[in-house]
PDB file of N, CA and C in Angstrom:
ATOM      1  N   UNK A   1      20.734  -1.597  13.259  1.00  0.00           N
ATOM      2  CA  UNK A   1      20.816  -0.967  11.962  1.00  0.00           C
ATOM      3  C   UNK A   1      22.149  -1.377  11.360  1.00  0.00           C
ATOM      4  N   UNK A   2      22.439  -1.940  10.201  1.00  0.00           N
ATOM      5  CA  UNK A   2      22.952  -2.854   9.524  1.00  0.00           C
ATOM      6  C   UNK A   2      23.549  -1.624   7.914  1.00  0.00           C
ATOM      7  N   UNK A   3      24.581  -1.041   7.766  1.00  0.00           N
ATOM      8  CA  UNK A   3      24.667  -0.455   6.484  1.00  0.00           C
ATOM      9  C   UNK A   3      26.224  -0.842   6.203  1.00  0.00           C
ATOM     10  N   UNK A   4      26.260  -1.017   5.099  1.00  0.00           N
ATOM     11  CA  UNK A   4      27.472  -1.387   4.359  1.00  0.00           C
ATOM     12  C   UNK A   4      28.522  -0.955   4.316  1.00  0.00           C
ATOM     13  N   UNK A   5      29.473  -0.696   4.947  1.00  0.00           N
ATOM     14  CA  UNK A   5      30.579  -0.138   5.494  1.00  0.00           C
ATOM     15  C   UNK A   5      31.101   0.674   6.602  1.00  0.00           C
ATOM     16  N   UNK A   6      30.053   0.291   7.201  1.00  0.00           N
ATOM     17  CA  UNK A   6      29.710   1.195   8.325  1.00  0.00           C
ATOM     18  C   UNK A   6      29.580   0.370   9.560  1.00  0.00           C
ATOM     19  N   UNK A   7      30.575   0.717  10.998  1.00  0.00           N
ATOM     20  CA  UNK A   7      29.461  -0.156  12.170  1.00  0.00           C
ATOM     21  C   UNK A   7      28.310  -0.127  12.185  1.00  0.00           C
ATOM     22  N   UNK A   8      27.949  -1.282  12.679  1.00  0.00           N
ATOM     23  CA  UNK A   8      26.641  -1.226  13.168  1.00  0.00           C
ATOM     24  C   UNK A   8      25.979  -0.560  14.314  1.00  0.00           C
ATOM     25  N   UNK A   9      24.572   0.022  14.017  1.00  0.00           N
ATOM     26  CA  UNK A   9      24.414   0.548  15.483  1.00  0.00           C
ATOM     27  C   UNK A   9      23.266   0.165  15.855  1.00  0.00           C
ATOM     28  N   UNK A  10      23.117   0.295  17.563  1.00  0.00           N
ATOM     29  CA  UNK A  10      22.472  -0.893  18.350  1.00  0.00           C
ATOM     30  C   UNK A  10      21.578   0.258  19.064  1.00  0.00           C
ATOM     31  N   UNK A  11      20.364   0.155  19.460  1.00  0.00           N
ATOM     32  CA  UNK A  11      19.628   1.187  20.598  1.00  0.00           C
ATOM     33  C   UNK A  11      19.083   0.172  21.555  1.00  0.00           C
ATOM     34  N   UNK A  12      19.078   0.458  22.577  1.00  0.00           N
ATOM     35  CA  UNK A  12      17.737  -0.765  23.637  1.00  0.00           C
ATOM     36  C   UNK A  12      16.836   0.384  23.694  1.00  0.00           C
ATOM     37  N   UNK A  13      15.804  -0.053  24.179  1.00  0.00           N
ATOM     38  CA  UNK A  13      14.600   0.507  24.720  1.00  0.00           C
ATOM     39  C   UNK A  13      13.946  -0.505  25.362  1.00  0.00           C
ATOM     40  N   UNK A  14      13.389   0.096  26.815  1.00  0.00           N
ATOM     41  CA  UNK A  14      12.870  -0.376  28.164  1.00  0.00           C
ATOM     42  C   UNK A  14      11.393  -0.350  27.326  1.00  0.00           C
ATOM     43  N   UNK A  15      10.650  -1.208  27.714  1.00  0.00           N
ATOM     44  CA  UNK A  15       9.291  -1.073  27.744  1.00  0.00           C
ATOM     45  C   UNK A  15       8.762   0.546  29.009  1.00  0.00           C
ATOM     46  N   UNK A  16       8.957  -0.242  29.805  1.00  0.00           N
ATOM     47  CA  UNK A  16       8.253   0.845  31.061  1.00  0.00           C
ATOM     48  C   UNK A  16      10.316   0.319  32.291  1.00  0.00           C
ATOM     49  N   UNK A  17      10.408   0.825  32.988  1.00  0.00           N
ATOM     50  CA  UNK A  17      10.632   1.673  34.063  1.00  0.00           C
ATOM     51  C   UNK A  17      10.294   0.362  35.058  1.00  0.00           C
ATOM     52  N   UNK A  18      10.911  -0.181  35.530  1.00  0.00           N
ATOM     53  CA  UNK A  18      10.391  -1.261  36.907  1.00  0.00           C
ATOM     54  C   UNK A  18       9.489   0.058  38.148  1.00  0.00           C
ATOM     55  N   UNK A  19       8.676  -0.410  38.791  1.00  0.00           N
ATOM     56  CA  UNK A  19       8.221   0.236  39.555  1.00  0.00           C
ATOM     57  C   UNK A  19       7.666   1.607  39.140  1.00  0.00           C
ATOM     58  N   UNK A  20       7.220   1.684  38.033  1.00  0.00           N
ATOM     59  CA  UNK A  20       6.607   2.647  37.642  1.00  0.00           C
ATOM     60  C   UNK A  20       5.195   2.725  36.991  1.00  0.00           C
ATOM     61  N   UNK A  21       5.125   1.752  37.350  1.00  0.00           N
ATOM     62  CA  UNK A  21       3.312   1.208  36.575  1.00  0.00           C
ATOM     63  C   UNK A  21       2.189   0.252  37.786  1.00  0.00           C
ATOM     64  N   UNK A  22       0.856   1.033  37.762  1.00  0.00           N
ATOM     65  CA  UNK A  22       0.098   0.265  38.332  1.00  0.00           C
ATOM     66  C   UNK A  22       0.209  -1.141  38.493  1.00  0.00           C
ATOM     67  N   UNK A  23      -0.361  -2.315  39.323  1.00  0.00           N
ATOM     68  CA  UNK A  23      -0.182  -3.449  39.467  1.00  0.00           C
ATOM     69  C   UNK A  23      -1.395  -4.094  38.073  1.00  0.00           C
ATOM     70  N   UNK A  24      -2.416  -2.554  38.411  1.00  0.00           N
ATOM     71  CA  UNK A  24      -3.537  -3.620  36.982  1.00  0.00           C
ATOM     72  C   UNK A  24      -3.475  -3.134  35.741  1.00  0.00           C
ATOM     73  N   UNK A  25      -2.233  -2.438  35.634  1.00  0.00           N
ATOM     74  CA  UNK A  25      -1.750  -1.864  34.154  1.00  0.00           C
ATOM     75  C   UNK A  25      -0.890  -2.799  33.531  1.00  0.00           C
ATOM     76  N   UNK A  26      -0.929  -3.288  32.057  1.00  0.00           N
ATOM     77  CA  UNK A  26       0.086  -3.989  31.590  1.00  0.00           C
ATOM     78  C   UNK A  26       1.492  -3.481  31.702  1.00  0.00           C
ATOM     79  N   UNK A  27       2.464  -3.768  31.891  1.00  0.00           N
ATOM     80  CA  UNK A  27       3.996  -3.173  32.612  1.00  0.00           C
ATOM     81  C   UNK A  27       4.696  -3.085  30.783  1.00  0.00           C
ATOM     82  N   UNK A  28       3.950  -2.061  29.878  1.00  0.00           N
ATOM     83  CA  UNK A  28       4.749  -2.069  28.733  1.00  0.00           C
ATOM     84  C   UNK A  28       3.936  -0.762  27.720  1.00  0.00           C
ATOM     85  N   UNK A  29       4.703   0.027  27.101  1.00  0.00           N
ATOM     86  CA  UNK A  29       3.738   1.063  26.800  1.00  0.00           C
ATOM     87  C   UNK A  29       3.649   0.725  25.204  1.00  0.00           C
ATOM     88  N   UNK A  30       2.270   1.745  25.055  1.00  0.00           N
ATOM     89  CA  UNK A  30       1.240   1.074  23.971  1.00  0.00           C
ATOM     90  C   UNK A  30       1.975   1.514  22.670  1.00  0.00           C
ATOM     91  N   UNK A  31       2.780   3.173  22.907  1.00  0.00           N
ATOM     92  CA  UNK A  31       2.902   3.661  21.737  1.00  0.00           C
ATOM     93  C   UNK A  31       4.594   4.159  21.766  1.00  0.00           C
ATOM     94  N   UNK A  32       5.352   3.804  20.827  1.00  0.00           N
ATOM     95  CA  UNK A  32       6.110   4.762  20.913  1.00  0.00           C
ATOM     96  C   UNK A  32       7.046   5.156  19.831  1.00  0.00           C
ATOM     97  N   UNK A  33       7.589   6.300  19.770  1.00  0.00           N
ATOM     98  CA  UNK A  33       7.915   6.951  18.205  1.00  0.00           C
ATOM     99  C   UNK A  33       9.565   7.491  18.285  1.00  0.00           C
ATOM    100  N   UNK A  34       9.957   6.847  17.620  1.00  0.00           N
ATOM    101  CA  UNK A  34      11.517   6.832  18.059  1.00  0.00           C
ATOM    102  C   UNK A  34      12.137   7.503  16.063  1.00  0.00           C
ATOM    103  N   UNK A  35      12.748   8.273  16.225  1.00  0.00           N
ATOM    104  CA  UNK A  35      13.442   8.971  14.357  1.00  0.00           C
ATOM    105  C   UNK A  35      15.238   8.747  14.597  1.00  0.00           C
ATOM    106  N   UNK A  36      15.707   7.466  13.940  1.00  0.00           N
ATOM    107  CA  UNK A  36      16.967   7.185  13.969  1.00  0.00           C
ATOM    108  C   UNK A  36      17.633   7.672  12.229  1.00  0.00           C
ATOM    109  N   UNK A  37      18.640   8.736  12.404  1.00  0.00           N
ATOM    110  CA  UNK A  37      19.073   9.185  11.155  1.00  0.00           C
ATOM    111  C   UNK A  37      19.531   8.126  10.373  1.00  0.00           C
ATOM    112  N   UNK A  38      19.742   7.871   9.310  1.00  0.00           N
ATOM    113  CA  UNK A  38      20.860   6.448   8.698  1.00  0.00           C
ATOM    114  C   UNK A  38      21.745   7.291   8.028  1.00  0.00           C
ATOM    115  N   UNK A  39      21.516   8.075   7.315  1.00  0.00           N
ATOM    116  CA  UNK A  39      22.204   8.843   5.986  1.00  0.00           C
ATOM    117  C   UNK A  39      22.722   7.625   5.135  1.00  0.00           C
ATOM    118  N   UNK A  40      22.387   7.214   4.543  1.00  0.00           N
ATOM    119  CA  UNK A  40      22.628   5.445   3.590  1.00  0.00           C
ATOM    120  C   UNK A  40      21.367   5.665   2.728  1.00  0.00           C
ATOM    121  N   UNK A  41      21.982   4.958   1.670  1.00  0.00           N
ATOM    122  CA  UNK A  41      20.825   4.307   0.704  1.00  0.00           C
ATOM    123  C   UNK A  41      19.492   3.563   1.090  1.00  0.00           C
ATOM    124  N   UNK A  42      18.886   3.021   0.323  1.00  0.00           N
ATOM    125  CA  UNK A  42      17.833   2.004   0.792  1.00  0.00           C
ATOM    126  C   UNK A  42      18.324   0.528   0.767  1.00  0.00           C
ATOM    127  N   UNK A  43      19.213   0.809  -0.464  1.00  0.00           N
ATOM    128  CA  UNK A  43      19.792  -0.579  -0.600  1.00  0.00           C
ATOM    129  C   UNK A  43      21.240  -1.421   0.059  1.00  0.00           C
ATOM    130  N   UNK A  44      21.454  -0.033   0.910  1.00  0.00           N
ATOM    131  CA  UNK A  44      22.834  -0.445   1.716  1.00  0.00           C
ATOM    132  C   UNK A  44      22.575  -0.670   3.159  1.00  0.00           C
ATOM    133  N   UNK A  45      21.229  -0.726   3.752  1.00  0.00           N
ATOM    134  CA  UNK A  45      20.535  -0.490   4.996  1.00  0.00           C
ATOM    135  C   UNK A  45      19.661  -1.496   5.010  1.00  0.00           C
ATOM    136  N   UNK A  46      19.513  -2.564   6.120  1.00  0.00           N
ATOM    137  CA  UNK A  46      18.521  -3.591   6.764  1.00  0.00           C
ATOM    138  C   UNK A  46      18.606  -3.172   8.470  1.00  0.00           C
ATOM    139  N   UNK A  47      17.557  -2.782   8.402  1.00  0.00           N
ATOM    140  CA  UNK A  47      16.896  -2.559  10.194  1.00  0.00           C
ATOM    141  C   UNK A  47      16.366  -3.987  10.327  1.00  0.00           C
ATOM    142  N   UNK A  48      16.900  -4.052  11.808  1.00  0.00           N
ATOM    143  CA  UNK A  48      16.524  -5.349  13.057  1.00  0.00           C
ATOM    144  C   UNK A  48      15.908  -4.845  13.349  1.00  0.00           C
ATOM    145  N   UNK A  49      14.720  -5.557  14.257  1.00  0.00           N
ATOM    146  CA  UNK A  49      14.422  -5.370  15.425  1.00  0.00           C
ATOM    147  C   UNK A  49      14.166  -6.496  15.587  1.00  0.00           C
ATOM    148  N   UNK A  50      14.231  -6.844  17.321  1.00  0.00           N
ATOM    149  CA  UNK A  50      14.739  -7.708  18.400  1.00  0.00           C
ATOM    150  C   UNK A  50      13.855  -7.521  19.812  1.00  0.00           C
ATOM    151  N   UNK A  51      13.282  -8.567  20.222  1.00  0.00           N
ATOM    152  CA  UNK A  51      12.436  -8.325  21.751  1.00  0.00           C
ATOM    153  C   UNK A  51      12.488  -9.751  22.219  1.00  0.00           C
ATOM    154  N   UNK A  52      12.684  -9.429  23.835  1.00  0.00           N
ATOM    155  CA  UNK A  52      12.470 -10.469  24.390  1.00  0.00           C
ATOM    156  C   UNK A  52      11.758 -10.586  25.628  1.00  0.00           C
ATOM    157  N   UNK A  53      10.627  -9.774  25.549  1.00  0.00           N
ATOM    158  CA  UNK A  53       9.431  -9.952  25.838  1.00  0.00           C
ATOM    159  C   UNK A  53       8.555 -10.892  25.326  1.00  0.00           C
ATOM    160  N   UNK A  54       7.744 -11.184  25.866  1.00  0.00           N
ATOM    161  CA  UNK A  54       7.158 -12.265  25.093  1.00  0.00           C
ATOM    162  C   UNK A  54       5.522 -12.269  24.696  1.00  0.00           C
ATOM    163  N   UNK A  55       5.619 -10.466  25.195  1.00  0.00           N
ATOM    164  CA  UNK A  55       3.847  -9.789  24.164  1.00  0.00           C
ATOM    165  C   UNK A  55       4.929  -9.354  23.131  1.00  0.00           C
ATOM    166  N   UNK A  56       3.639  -9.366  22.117  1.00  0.00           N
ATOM    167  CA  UNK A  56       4.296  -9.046  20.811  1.00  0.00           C
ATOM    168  C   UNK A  56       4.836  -7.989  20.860  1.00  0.00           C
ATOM    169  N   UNK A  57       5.472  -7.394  19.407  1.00  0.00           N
ATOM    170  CA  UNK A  57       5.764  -5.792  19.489  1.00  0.00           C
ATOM    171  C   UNK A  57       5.637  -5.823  17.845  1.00  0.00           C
ATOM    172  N   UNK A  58       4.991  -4.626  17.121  1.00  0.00           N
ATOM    173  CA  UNK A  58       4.846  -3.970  16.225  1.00  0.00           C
ATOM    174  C   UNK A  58       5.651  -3.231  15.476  1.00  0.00           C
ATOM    175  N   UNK A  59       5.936  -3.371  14.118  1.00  0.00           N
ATOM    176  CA  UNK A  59       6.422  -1.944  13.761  1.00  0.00           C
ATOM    177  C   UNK A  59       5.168  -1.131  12.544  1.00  0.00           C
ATOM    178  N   UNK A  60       4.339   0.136  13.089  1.00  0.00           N
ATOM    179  CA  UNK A  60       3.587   0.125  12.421  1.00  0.00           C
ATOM    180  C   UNK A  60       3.421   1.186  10.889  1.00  0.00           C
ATOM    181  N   UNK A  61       4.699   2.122  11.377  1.00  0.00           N
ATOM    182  CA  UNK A  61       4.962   2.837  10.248  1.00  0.00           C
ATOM    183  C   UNK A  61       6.368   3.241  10.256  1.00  0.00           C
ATOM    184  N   UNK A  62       7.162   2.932   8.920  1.00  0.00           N
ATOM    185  CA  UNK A  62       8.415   3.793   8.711  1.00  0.00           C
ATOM    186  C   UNK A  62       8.395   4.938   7.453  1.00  0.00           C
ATOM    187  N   UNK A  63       9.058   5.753   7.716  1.00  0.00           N
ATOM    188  CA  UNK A  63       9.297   6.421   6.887  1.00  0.00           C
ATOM    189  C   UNK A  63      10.664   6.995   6.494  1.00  0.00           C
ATOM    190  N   UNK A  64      11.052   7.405   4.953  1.00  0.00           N
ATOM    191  CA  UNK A  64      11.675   7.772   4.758  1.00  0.00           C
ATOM    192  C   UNK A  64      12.113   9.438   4.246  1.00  0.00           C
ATOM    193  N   UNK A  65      12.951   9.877   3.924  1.00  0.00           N
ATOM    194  CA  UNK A  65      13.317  11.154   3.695  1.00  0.00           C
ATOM    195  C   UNK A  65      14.653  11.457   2.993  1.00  0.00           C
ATOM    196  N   UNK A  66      14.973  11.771   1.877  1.00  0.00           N
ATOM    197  CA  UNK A  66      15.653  11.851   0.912  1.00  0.00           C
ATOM    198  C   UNK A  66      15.840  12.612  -0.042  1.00  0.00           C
ATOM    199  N   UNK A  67      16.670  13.025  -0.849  1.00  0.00           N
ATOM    200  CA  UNK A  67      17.000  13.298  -2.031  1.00  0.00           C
ATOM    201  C   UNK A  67      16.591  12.148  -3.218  1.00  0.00           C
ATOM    202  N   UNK A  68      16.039  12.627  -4.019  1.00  0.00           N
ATOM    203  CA  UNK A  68      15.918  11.357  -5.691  1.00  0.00           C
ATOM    204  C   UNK A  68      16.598  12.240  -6.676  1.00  0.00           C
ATOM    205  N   UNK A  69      17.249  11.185  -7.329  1.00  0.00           N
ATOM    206  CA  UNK A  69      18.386  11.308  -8.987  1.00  0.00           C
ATOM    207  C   UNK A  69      17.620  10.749  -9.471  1.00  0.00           C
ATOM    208  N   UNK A  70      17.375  10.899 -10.820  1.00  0.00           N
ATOM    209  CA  UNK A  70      16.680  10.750 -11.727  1.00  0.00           C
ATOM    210  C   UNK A  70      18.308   9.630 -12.478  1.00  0.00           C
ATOM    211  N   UNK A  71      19.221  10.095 -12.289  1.00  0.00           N
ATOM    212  CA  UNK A  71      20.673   9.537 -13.205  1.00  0.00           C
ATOM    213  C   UNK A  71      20.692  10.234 -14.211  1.00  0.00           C
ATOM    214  N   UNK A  72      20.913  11.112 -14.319  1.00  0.00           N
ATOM    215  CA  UNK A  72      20.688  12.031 -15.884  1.00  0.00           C
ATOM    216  C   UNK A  72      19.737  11.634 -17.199  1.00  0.00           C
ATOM    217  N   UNK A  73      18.420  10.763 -16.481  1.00  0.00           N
ATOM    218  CA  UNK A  73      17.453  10.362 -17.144  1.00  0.00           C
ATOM    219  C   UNK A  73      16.319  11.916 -17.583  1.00  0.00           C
ATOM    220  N   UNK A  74      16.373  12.237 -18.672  1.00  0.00           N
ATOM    221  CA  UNK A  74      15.198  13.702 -18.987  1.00  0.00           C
ATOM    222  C   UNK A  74      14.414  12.728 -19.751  1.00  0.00           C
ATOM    223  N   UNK A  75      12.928  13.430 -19.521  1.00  0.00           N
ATOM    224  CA  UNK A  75      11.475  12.654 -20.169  1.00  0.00           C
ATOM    225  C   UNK A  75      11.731  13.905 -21.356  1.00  0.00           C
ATOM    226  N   UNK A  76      11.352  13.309 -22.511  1.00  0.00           N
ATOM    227  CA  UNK A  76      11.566  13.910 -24.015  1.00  0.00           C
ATOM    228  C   UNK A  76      10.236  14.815 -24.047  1.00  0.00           C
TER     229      UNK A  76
END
């Protein structure tokens, strides 16, 4: 996570756990749901993501949560 005046900050995440998965299970889990705060704009913020696995990986939904300014714009 990448914001404009700010360090950057880094998370890993393990697929699975060595030794924790069947031999006829794929060794990587299917789903998972991770909520990283930014407190930043939209426009001061670019998320990475990074794998070096070599099954794919997804990102299948983000969301956001905010305050909206109008800028002292009133509809007449």
């Amino acid at each position: 996570l990448s914001r404009v005046g700010k360090n950057d900050y880094t998370e890993v995440y393990e697929s699975t756990e060595l030794d924790e998965y069947d031999v006829s299970d794929a060794p990587y889990i299917e789903e998972f749901i991770k909520t990283i705060p930014v407190y930043e704009r939209n426009t001061n913020v670019d998320i990475t993501l990074k794998s070096q696995h070599p099954a794919p990986s997804t990102l299948r939904a983000v969301s956001w949560e905010g305050d909206f300014s109008p800028k002292y714009y009133k509809r007449v």
